[in-house]
C-alpha atoms as a PDB file:
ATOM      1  CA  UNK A   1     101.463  70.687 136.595  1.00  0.00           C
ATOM      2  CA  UNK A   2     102.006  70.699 133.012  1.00  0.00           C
ATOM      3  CA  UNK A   3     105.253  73.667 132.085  1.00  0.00           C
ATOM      4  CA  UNK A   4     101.808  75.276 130.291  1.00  0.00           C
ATOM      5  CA  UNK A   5      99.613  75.084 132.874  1.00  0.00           C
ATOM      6  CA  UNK A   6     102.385  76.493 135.027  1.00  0.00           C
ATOM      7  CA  UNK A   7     103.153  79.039 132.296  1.00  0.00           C
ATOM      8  CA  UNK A   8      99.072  80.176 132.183  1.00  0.00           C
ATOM      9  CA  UNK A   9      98.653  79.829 135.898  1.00  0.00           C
ATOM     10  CA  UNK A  10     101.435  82.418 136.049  1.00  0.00           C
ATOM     11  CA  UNK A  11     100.093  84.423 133.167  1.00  0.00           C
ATOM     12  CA  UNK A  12      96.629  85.105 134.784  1.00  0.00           C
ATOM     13  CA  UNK A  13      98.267  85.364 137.971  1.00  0.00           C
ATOM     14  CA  UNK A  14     100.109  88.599 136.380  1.00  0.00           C
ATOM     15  CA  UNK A  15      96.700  89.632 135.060  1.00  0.00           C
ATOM     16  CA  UNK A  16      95.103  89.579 138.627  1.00  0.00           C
ATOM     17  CA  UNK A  17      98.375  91.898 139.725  1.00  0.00           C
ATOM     18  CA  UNK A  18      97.795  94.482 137.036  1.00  0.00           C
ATOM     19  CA  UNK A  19      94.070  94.547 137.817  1.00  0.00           C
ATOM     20  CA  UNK A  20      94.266  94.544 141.244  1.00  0.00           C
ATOM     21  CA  UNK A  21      97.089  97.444 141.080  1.00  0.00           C
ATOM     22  CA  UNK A  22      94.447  99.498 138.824  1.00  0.00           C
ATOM     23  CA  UNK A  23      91.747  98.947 141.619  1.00  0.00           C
ATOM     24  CA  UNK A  24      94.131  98.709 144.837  1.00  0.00           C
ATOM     25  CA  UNK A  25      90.846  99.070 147.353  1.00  0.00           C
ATOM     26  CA  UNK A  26      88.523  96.823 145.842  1.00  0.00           C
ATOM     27  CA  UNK A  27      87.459  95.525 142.077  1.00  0.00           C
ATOM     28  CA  UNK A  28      84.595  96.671 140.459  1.00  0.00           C
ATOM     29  CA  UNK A  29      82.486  94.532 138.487  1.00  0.00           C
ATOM     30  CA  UNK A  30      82.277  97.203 136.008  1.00  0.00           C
ATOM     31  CA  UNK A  31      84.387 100.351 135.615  1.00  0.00           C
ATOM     32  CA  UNK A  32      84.610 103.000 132.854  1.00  0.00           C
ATOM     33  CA  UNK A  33      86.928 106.216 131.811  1.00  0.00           C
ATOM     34  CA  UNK A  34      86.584 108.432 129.257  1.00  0.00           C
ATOM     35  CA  UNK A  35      89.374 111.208 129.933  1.00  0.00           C
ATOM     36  CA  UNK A  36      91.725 110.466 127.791  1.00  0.00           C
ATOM     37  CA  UNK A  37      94.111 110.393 130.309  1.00  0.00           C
ATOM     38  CA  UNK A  38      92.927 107.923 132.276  1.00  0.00           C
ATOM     39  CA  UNK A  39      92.880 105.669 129.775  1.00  0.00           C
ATOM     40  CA  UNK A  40      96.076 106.227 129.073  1.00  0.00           C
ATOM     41  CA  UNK A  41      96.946 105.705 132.181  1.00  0.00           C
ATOM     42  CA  UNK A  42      95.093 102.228 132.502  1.00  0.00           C
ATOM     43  CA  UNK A  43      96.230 100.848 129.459  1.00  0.00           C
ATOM     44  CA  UNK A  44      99.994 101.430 130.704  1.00  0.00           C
ATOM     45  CA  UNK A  45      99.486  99.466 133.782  1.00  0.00           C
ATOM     46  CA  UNK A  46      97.819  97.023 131.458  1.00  0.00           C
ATOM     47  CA  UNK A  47     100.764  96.808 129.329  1.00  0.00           C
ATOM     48  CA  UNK A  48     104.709  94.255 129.755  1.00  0.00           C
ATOM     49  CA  UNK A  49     106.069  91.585 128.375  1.00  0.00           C
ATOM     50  CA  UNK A  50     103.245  88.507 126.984  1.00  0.00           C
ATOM     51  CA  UNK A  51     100.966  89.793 129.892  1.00  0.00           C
ATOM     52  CA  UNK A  52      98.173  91.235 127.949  1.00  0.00           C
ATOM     53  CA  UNK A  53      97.122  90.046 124.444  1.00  0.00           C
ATOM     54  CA  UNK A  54      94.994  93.149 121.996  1.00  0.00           C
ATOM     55  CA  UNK A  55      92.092  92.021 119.701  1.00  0.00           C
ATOM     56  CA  UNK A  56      92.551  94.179 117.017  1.00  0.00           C
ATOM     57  CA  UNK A  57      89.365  94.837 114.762  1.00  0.00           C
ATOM     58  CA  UNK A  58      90.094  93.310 111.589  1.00  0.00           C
ATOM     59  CA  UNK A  59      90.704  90.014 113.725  1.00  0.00           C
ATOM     60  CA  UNK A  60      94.697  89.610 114.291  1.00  0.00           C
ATOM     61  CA  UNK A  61      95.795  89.251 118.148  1.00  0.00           C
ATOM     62  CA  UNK A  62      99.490  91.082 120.022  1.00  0.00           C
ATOM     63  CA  UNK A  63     100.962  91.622 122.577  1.00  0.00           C
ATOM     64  CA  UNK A  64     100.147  94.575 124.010  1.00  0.00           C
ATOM     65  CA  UNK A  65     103.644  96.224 124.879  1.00  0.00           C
ATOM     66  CA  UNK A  66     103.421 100.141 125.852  1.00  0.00           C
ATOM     67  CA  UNK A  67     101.043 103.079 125.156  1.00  0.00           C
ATOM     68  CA  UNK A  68     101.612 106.924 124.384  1.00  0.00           C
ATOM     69  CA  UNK A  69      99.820 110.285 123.076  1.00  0.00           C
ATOM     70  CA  UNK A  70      99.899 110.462 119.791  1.00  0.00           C
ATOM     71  CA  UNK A  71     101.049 113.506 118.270  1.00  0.00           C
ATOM     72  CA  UNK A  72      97.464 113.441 116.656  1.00  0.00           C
ATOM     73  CA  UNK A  73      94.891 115.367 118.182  1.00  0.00           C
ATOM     74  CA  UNK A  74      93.036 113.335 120.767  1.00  0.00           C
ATOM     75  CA  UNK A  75      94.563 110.278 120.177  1.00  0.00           C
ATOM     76  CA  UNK A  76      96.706 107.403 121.339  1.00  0.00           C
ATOM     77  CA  UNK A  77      99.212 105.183 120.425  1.00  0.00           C
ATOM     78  CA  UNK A  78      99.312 101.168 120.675  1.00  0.00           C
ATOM     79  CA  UNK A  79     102.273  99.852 120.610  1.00  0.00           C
ATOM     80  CA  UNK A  80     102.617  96.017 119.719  1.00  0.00           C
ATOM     81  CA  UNK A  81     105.633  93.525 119.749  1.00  0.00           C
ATOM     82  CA  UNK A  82     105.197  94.532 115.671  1.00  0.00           C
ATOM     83  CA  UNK A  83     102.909  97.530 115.274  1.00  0.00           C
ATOM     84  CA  UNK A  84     101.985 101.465 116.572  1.00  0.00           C
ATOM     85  CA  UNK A  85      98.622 101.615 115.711  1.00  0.00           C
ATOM     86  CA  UNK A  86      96.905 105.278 116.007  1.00  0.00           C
ATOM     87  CA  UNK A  87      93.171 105.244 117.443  1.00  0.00           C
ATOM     88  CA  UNK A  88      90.846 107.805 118.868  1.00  0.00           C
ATOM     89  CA  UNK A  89      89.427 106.837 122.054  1.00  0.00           C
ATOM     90  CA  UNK A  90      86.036 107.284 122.708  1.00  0.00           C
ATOM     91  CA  UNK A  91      85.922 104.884 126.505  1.00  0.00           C
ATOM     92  CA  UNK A  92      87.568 102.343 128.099  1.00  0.00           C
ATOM     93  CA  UNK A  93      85.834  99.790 129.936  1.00  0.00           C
ATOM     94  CA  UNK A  94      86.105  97.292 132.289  1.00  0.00           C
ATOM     95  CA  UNK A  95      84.328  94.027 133.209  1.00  0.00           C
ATOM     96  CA  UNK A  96      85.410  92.026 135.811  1.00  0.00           C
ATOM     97  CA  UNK A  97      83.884  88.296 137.004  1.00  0.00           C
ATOM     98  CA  UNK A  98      84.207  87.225 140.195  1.00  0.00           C
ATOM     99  CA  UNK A  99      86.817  84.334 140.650  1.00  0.00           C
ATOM    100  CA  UNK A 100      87.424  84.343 136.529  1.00  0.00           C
ATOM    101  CA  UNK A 101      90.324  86.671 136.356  1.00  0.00           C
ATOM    102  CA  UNK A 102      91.090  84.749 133.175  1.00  0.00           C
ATOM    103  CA  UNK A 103      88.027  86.289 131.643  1.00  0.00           C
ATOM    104  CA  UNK A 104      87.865  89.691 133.051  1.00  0.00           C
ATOM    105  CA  UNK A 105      88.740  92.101 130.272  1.00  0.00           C
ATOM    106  CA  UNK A 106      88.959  95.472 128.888  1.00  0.00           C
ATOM    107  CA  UNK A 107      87.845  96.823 126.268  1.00  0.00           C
ATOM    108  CA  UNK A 108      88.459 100.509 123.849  1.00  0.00           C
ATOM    109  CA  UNK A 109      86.166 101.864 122.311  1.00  0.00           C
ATOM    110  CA  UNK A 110      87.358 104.155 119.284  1.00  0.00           C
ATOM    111  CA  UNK A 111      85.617 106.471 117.046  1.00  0.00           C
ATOM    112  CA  UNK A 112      86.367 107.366 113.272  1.00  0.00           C
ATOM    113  CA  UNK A 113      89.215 109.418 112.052  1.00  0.00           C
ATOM    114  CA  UNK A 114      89.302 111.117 108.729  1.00  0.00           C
ATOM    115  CA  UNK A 115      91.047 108.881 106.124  1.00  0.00           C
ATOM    116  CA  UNK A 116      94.763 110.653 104.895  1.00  0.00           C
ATOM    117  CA  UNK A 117      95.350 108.851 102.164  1.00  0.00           C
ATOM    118  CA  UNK A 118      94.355 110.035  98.790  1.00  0.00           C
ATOM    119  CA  UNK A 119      92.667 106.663  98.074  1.00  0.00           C
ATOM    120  CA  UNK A 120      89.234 106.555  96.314  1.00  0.00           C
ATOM    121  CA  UNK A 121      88.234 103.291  97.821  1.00  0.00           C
ATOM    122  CA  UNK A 122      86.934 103.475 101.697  1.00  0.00           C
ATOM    123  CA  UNK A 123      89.863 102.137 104.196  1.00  0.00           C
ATOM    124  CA  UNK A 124      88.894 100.711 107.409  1.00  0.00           C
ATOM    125  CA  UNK A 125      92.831 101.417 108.612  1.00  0.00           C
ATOM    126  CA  UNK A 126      95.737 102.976 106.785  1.00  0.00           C
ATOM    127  CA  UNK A 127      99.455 102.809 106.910  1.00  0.00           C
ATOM    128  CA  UNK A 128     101.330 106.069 106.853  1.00  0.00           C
ATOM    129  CA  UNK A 129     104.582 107.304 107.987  1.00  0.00           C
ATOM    130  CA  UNK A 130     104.822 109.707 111.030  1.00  0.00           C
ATOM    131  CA  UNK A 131     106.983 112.461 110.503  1.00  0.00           C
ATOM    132  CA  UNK A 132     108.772 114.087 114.106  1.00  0.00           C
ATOM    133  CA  UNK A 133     105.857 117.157 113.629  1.00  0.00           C
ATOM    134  CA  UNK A 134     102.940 115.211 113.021  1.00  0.00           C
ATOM    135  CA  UNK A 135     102.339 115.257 109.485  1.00  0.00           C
ATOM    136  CA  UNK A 136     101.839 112.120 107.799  1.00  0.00           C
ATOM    137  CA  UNK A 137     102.973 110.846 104.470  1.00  0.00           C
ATOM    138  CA  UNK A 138     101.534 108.209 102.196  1.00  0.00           C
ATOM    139  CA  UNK A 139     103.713 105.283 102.073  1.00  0.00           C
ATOM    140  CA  UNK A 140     102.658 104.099  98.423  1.00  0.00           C
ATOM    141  CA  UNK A 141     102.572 107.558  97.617  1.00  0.00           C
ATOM    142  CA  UNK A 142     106.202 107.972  98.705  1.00  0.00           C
ATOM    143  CA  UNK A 143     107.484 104.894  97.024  1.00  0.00           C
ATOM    144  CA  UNK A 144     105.866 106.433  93.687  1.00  0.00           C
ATOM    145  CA  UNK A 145     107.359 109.141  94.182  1.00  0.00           C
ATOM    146  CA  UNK A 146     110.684 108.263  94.280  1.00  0.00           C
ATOM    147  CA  UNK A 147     110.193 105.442  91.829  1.00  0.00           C
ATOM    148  CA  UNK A 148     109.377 108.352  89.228  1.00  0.00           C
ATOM    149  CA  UNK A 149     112.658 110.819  90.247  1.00  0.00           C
ATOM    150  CA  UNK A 150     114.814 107.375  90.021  1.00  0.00           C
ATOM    151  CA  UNK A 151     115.577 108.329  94.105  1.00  0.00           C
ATOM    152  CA  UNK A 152     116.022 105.568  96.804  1.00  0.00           C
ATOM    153  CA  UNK A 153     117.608 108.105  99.208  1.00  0.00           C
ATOM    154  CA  UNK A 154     114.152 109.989  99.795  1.00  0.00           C
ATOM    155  CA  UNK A 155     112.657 106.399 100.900  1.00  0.00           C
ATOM    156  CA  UNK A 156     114.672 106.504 104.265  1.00  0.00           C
ATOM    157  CA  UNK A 157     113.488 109.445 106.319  1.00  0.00           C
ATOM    158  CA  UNK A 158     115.093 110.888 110.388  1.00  0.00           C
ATOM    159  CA  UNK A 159     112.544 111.116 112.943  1.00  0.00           C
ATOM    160  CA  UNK A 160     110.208 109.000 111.481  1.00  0.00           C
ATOM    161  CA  UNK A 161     107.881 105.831 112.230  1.00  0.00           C
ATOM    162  CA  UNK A 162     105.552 103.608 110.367  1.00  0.00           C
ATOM    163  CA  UNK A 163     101.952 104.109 111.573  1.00  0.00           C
ATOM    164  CA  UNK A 164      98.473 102.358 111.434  1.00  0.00           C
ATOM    165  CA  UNK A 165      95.202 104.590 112.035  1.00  0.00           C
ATOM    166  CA  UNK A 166      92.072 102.879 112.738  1.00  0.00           C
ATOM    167  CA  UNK A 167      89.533 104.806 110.578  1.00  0.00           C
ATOM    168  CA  UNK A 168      86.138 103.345 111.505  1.00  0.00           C
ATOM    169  CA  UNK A 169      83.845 102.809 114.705  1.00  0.00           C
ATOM    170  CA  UNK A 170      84.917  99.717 116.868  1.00  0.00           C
ATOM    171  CA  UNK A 171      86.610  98.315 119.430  1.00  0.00           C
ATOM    172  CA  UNK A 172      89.840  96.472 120.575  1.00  0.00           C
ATOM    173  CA  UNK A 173      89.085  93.902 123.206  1.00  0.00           C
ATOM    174  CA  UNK A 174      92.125  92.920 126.182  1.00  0.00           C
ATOM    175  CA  UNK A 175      92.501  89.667 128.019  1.00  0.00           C
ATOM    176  CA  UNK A 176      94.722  88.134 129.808  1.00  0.00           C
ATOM    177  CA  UNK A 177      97.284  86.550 126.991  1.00  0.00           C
ATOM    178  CA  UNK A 178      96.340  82.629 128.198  1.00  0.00           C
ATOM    179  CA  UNK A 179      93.086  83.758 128.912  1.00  0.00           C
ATOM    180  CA  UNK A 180      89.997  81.027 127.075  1.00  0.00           C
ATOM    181  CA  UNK A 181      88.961  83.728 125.002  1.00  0.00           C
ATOM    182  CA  UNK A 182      91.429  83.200 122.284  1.00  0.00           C
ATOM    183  CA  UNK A 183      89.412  79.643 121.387  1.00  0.00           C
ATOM    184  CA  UNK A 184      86.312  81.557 121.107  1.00  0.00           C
ATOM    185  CA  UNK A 185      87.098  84.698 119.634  1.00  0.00           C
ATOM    186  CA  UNK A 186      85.628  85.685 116.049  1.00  0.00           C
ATOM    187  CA  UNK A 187      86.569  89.466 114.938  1.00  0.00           C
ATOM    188  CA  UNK A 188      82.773  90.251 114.731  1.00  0.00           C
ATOM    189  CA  UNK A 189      83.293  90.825 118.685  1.00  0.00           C
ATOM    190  CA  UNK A 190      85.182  93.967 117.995  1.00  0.00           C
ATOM    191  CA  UNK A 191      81.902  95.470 116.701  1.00  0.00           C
ATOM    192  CA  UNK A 192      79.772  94.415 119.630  1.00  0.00           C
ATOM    193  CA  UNK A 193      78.315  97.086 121.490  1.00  0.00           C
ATOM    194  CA  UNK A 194      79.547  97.236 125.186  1.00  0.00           C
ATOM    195  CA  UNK A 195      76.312  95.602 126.809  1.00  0.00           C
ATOM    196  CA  UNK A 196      76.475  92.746 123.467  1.00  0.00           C
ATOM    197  CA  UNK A 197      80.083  91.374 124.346  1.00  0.00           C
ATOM    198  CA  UNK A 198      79.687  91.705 127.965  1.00  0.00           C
ATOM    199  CA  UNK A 199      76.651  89.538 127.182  1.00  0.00           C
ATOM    200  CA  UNK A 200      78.453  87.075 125.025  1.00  0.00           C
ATOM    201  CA  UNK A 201      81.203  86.631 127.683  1.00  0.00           C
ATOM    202  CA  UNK A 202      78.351  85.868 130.735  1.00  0.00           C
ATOM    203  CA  UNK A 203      77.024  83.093 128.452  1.00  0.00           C
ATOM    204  CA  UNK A 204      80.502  81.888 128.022  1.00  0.00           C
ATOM    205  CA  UNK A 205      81.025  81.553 131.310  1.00  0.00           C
ATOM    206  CA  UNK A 206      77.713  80.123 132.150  1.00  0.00           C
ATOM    207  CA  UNK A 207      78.291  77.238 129.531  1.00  0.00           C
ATOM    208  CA  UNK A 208      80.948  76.243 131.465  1.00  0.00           C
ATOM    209  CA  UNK A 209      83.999  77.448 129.634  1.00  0.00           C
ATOM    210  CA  UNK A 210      85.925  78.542 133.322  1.00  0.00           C
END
């Protein structure tokens, strides 16, 4: 064995584990939550060190690292090996395939949040900082700002974090991170409706690709 086959074989062997510890009697083929909680609670088990790998909507891929509430109403945060991206769950869902841990997968489904930035064109996700209480502050806005007062000192602010919110209707998918998917992924997935992916994934497996 190859030091990559021995590095997947111990990847999707991790996958099984955090699977198997989120059903510890027996594995669904399909499971879904909608409490907010409980997805919160899922996606933690879900989340360490290049175990799981997030499909983000506009078609990039990360490691998923950690989750939290956001201080956002109803939301949660992802939090990437670069990122903390802000979404409003609407499910979570599982599919699993018998003796294909490798393509057994989650996926969120998030609804729209009301854009922050005073920005006349439509944004599908915006970058903002957090501030400690909540509120959020344009980051071009901010730079303007103190571009026009001749200030670099208001640039660095305490208690804060740079933030993405998803703004539109989708989903981010979760696999395994040396799972097949990643040769067959296209971003159009992320707007799949639950039944549509879980579909697309069958047929992938039918063709072969196990």
């Amino acid at each position: 064995m190859s030091k990559e086959e021995d590095r997947t074989y111990k990847n999707i062997q991790d996958w099984e584990e955090k699977i198997i510890k989120i059903f510890p009697a027996a594995i669904p083929n399909e499971c879904t939550w909608f409490d907010e909680i409980d997805i919160l609670n899922v996606l933690f088990t879900l989340c360490g060190k290049k175990v799981a790998n997030i499909f983000f909507p506009e078609g990039n891929k990360l490691g998923l690292f950690g989750v939290d509430f956001s201080k956002e109403d109803k939301c949660i945060e992802l939090i990437t090996e670069n990122t903390i991206d802000i979404v409003k769950p609407i499910k979570l869902s599982f599919h699993y395939y018998d003796e294909a841990f490798e393509w057994s997968y989650f996926r969120l489904e998030i609804d729209d949040l009301k854009q922050v930035c005073k920005n006349e064109s439509e944004l599908h996700k915006e970058s903002l900082i957090c501030l400690d209480n909540g509120e959020y502050i344009d980051i071009l806005e901010n730079i303007k700002q103190c571009r026009e007062y001749n200030s670099t000192e208001d640039l660095v602010i305490d208690d804060a974090m740079v933030v993405n919110r998803h703004l539109k209707k989708s989903s981010f998918l979760i696999f395994a991170r040396d799972s097949y998917f990643e040769e067959f992924y296209n971003k159009s997935f992320n707007f799949y409706s639950d039944e549509e992916f879980s579909n697309t994934i069958e047929k992938l497996i039918l063709n072969g690709n196990i």
